[in-house]
PDB file of N, CA and C in Angstrom:
ATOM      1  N   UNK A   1     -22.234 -18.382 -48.589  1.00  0.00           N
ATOM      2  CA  UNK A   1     -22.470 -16.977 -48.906  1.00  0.00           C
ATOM      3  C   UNK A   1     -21.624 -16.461 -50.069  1.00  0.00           C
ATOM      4  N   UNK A   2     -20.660 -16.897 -50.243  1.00  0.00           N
ATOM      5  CA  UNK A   2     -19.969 -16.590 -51.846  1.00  0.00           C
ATOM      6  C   UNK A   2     -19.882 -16.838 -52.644  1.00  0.00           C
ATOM      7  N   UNK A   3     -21.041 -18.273 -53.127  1.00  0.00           N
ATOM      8  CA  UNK A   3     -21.334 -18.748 -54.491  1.00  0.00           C
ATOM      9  C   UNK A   3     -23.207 -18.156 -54.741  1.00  0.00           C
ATOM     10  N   UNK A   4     -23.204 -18.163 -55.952  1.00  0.00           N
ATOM     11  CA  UNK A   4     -24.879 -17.431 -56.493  1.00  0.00           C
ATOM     12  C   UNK A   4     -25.575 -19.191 -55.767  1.00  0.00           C
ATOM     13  N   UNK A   5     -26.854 -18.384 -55.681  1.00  0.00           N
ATOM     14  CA  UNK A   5     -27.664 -20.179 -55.377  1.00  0.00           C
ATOM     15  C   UNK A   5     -28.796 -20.167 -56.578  1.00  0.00           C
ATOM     16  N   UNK A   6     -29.475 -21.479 -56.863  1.00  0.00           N
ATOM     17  CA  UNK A   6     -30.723 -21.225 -57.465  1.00  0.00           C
ATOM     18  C   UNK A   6     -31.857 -21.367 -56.149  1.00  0.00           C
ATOM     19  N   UNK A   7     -32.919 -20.695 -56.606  1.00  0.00           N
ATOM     20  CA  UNK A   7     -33.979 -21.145 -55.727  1.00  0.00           C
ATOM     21  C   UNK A   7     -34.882 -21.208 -56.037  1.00  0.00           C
ATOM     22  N   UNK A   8     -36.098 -22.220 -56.157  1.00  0.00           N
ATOM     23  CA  UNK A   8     -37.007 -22.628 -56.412  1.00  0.00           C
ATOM     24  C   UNK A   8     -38.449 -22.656 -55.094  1.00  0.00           C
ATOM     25  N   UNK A   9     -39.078 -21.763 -55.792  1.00  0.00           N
ATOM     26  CA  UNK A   9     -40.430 -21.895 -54.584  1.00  0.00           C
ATOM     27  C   UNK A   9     -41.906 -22.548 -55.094  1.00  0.00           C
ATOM     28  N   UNK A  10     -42.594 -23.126 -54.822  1.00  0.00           N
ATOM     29  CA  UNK A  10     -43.935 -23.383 -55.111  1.00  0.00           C
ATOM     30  C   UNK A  10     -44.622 -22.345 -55.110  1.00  0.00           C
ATOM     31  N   UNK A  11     -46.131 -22.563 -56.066  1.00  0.00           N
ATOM     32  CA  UNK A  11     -46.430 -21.296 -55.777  1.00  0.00           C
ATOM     33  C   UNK A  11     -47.941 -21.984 -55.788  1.00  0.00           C
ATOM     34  N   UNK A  12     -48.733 -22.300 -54.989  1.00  0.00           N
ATOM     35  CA  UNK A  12     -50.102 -23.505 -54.699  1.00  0.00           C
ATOM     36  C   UNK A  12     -50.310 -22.683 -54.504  1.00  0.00           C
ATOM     37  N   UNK A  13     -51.890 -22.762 -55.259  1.00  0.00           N
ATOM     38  CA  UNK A  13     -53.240 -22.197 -54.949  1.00  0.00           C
ATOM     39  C   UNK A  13     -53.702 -20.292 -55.088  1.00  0.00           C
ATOM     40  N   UNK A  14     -52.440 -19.942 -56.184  1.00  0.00           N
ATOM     41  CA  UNK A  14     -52.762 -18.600 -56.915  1.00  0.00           C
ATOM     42  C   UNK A  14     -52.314 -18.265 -58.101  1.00  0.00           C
ATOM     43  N   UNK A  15     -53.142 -18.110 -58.341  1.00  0.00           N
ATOM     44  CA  UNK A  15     -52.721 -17.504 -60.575  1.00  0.00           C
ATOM     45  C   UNK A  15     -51.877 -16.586 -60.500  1.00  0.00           C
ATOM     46  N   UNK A  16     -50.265 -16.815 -61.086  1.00  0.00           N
ATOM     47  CA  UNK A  16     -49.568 -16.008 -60.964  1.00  0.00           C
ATOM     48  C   UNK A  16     -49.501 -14.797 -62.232  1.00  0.00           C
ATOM     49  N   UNK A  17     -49.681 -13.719 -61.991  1.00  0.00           N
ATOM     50  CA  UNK A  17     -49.367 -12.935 -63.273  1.00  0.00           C
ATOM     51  C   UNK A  17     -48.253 -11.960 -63.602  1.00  0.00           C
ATOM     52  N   UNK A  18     -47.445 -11.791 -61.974  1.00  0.00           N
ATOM     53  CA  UNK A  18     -45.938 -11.366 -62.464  1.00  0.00           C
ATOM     54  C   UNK A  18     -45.176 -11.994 -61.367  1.00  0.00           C
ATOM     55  N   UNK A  19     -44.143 -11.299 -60.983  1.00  0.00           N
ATOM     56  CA  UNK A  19     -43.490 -11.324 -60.043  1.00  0.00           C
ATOM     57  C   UNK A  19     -41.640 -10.010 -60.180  1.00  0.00           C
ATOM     58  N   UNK A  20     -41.948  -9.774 -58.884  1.00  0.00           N
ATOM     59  CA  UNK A  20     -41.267  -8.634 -58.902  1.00  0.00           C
ATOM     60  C   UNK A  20     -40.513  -8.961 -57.319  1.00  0.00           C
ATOM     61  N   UNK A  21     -38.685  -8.089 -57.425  1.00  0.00           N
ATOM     62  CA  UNK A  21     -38.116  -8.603 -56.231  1.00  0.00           C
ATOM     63  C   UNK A  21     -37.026  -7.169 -56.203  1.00  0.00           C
ATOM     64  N   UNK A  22     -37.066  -7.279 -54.550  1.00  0.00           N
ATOM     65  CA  UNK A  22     -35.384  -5.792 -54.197  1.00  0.00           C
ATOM     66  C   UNK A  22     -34.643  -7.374 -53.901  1.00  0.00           C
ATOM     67  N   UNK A  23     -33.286  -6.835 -53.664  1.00  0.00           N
ATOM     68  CA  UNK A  23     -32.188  -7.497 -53.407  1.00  0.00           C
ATOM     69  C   UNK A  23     -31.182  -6.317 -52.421  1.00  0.00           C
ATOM     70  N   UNK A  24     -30.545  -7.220 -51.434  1.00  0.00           N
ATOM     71  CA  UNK A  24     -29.884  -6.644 -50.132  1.00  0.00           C
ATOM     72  C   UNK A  24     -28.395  -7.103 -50.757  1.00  0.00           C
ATOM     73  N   UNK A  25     -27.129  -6.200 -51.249  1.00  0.00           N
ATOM     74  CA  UNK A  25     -26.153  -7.019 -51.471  1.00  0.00           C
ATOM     75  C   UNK A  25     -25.397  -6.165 -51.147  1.00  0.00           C
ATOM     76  N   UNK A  26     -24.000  -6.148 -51.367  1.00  0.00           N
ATOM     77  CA  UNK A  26     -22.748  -5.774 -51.095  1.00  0.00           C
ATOM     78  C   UNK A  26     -21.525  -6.747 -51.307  1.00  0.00           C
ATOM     79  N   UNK A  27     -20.390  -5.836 -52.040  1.00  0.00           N
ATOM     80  CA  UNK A  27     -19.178  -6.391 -52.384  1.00  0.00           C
ATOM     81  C   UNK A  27     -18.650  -7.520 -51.037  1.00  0.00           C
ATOM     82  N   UNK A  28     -18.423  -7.250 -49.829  1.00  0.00           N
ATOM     83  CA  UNK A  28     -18.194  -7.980 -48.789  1.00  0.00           C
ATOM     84  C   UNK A  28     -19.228  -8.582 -47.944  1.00  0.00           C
ATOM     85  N   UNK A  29     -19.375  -9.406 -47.327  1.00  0.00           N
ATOM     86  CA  UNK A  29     -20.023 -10.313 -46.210  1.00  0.00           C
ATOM     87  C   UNK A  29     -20.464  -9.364 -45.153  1.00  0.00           C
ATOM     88  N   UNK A  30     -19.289  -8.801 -44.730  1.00  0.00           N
ATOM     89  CA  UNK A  30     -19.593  -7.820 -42.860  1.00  0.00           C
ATOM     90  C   UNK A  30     -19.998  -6.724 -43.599  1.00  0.00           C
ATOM     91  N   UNK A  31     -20.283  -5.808 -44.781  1.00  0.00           N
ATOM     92  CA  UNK A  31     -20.850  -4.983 -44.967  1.00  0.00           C
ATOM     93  C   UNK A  31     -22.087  -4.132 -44.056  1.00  0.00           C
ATOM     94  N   UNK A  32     -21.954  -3.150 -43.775  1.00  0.00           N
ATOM     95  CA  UNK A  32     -22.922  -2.420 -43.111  1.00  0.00           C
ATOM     96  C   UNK A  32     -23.142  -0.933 -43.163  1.00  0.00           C
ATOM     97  N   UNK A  33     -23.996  -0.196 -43.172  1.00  0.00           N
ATOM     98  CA  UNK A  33     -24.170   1.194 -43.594  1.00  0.00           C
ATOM     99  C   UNK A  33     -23.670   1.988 -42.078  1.00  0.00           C
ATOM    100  N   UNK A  34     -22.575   2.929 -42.138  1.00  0.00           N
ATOM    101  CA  UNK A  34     -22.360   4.161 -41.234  1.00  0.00           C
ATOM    102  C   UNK A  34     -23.124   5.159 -41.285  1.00  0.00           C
ATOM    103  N   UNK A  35     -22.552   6.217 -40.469  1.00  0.00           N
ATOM    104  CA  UNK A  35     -22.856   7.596 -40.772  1.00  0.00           C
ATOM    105  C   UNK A  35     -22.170   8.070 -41.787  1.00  0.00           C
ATOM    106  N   UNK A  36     -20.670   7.544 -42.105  1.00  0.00           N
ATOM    107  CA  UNK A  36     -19.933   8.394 -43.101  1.00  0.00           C
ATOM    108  C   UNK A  36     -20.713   7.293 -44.400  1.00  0.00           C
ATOM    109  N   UNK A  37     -20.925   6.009 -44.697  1.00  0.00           N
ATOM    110  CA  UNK A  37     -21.713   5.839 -45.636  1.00  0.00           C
ATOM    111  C   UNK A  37     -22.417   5.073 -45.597  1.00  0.00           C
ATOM    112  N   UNK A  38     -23.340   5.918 -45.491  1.00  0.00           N
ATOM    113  CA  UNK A  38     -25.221   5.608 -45.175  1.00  0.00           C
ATOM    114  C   UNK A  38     -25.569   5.306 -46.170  1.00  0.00           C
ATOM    115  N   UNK A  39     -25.058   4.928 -47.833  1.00  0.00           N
ATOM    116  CA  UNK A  39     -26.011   4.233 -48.415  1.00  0.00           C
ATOM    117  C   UNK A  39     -24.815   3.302 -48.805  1.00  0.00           C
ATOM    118  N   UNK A  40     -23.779   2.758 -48.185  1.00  0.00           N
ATOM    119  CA  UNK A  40     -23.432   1.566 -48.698  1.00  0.00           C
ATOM    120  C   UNK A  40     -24.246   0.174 -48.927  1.00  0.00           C
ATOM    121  N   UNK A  41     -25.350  -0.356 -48.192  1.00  0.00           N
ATOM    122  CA  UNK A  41     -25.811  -0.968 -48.758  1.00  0.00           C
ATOM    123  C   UNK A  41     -27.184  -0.913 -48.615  1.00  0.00           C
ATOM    124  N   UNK A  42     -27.852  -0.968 -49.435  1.00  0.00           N
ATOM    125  CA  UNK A  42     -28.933  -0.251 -50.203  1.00  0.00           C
ATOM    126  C   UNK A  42     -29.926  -0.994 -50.619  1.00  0.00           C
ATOM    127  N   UNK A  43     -31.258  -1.088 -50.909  1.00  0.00           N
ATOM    128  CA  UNK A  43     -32.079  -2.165 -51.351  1.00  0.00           C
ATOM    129  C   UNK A  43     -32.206  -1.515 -52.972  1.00  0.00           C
ATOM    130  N   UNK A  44     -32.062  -2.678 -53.587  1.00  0.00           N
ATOM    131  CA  UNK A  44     -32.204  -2.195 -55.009  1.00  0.00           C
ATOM    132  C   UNK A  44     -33.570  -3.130 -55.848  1.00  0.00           C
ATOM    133  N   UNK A  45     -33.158  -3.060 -57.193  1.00  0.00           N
ATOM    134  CA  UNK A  45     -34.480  -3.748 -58.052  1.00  0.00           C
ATOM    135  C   UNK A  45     -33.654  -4.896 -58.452  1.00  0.00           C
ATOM    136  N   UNK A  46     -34.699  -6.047 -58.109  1.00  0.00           N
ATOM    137  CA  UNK A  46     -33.820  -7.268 -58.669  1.00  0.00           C
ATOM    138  C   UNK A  46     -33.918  -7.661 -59.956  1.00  0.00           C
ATOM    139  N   UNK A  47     -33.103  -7.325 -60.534  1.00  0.00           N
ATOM    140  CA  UNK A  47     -32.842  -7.680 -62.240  1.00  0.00           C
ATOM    141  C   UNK A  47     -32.625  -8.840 -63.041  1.00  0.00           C
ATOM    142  N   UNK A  48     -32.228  -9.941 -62.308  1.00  0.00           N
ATOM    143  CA  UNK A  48     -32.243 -11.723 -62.410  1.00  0.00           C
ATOM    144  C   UNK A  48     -33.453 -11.851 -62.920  1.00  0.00           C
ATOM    145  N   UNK A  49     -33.185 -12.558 -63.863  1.00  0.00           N
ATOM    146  CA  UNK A  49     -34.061 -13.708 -64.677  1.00  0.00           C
ATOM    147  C   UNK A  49     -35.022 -14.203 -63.377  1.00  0.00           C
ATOM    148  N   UNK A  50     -36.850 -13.992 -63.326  1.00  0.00           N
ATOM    149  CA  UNK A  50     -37.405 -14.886 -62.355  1.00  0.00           C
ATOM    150  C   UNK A  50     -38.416 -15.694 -63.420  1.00  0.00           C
ATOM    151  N   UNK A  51     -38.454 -16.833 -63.546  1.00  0.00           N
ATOM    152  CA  UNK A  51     -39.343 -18.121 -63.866  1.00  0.00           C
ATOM    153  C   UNK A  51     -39.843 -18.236 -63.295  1.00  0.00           C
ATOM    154  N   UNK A  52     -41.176 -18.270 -64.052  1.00  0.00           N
ATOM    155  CA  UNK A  52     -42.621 -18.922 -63.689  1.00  0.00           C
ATOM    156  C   UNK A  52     -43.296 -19.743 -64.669  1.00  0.00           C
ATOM    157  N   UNK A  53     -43.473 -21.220 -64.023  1.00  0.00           N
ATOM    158  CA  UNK A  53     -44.289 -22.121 -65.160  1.00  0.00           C
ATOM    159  C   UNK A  53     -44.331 -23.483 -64.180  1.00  0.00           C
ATOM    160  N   UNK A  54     -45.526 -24.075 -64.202  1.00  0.00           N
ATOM    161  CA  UNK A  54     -45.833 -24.957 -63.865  1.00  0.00           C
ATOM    162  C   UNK A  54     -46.278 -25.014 -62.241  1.00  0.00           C
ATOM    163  N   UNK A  55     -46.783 -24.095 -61.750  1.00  0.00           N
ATOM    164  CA  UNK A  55     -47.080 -23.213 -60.508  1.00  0.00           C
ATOM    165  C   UNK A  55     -45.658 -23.313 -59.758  1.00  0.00           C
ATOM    166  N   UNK A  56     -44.586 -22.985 -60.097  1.00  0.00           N
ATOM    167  CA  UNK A  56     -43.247 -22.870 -59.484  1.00  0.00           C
ATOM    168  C   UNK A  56     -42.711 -21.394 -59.953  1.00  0.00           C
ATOM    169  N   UNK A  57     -41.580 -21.137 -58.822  1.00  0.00           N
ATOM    170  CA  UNK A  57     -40.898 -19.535 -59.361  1.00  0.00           C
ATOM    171  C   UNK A  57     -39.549 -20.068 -59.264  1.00  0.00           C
ATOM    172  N   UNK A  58     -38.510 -19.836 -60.094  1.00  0.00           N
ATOM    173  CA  UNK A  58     -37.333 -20.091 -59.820  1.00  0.00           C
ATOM    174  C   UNK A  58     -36.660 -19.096 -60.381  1.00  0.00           C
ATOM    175  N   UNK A  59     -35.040 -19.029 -59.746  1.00  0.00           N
ATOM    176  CA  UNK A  59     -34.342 -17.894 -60.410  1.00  0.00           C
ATOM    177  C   UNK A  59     -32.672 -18.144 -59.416  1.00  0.00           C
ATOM    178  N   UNK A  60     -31.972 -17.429 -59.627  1.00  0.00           N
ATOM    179  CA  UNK A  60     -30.698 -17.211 -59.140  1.00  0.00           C
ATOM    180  C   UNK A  60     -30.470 -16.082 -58.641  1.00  0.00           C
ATOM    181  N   UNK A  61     -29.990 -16.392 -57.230  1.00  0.00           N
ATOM    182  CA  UNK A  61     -29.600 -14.808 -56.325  1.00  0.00           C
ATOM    183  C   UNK A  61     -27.883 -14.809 -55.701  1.00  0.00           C
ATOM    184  N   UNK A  62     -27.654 -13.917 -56.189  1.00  0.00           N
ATOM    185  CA  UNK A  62     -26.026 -13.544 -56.182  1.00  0.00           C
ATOM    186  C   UNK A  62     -25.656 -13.843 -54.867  1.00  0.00           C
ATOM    187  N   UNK A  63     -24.271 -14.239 -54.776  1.00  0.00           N
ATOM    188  CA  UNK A  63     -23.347 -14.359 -53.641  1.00  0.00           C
ATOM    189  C   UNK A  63     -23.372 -13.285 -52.511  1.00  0.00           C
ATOM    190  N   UNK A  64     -24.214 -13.276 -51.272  1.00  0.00           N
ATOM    191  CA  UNK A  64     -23.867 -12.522 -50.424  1.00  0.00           C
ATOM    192  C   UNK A  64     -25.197 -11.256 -50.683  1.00  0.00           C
ATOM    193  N   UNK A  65     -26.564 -12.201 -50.648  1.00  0.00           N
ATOM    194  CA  UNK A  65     -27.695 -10.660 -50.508  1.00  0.00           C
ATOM    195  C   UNK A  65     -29.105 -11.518 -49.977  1.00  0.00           C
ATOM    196  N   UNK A  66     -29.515 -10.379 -49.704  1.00  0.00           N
ATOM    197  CA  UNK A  66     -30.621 -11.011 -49.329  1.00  0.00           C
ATOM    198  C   UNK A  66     -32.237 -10.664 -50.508  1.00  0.00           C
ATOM    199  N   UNK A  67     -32.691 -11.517 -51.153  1.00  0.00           N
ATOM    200  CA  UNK A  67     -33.863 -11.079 -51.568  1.00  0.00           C
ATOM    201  C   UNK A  67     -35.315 -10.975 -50.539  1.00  0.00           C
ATOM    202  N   UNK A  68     -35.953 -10.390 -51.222  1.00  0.00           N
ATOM    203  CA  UNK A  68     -37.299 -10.246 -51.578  1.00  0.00           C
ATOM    204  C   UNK A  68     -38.179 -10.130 -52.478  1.00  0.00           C
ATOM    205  N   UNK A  69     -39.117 -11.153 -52.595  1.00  0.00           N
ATOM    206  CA  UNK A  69     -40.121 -11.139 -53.307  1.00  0.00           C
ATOM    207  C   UNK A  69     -41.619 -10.792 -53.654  1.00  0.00           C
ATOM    208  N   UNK A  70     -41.936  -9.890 -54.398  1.00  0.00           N
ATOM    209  CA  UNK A  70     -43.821 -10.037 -54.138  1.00  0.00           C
ATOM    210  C   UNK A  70     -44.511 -10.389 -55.609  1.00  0.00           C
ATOM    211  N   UNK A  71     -45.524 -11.254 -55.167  1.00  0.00           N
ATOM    212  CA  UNK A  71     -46.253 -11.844 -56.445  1.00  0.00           C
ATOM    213  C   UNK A  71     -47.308 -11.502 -56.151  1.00  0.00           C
ATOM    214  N   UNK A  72     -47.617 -11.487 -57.618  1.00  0.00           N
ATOM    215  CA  UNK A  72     -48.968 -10.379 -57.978  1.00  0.00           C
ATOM    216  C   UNK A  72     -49.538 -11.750 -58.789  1.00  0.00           C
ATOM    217  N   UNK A  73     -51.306 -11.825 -58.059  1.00  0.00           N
ATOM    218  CA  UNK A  73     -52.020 -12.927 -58.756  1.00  0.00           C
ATOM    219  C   UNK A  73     -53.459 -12.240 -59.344  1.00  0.00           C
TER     220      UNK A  73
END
């Protein structure tokens, strides 16, 4: 959880024409939203470089988040 990873997905059997992602992160690991701060962690727009070529998606997601992805064919 504290080094970036790459990740690579297949993408069989749809013409890809973008791809778009939020990301779940925070400075620490146990991070979690209170009442006193309810937007410490936050879903944002994922701004990382995402590759597409050769029906594959690849890209790099920071230390400690969770993505999501949606592809548009």
């Amino acid at each position: 959880p504290h080094n970036e990873a790459e990740v690579q997905c297949a993408l069989q059997g749809v013409q890809v024409s973008a791809v778009t992602g939020s990301i779940l992160t925070a400075d620490e690991m146990g991070a979690y939203n209170t009442f006193q701060r309810p937007e410490y962690v936050i879903p944002a727009h994922f701004s990382s470089e995402i590759r597409i070529e050769a029906g594959h998606m690849s890209t790099v997601i920071p230390p400690m988040s969770v993505c999501a992805f949606e592809i548009q064919g």
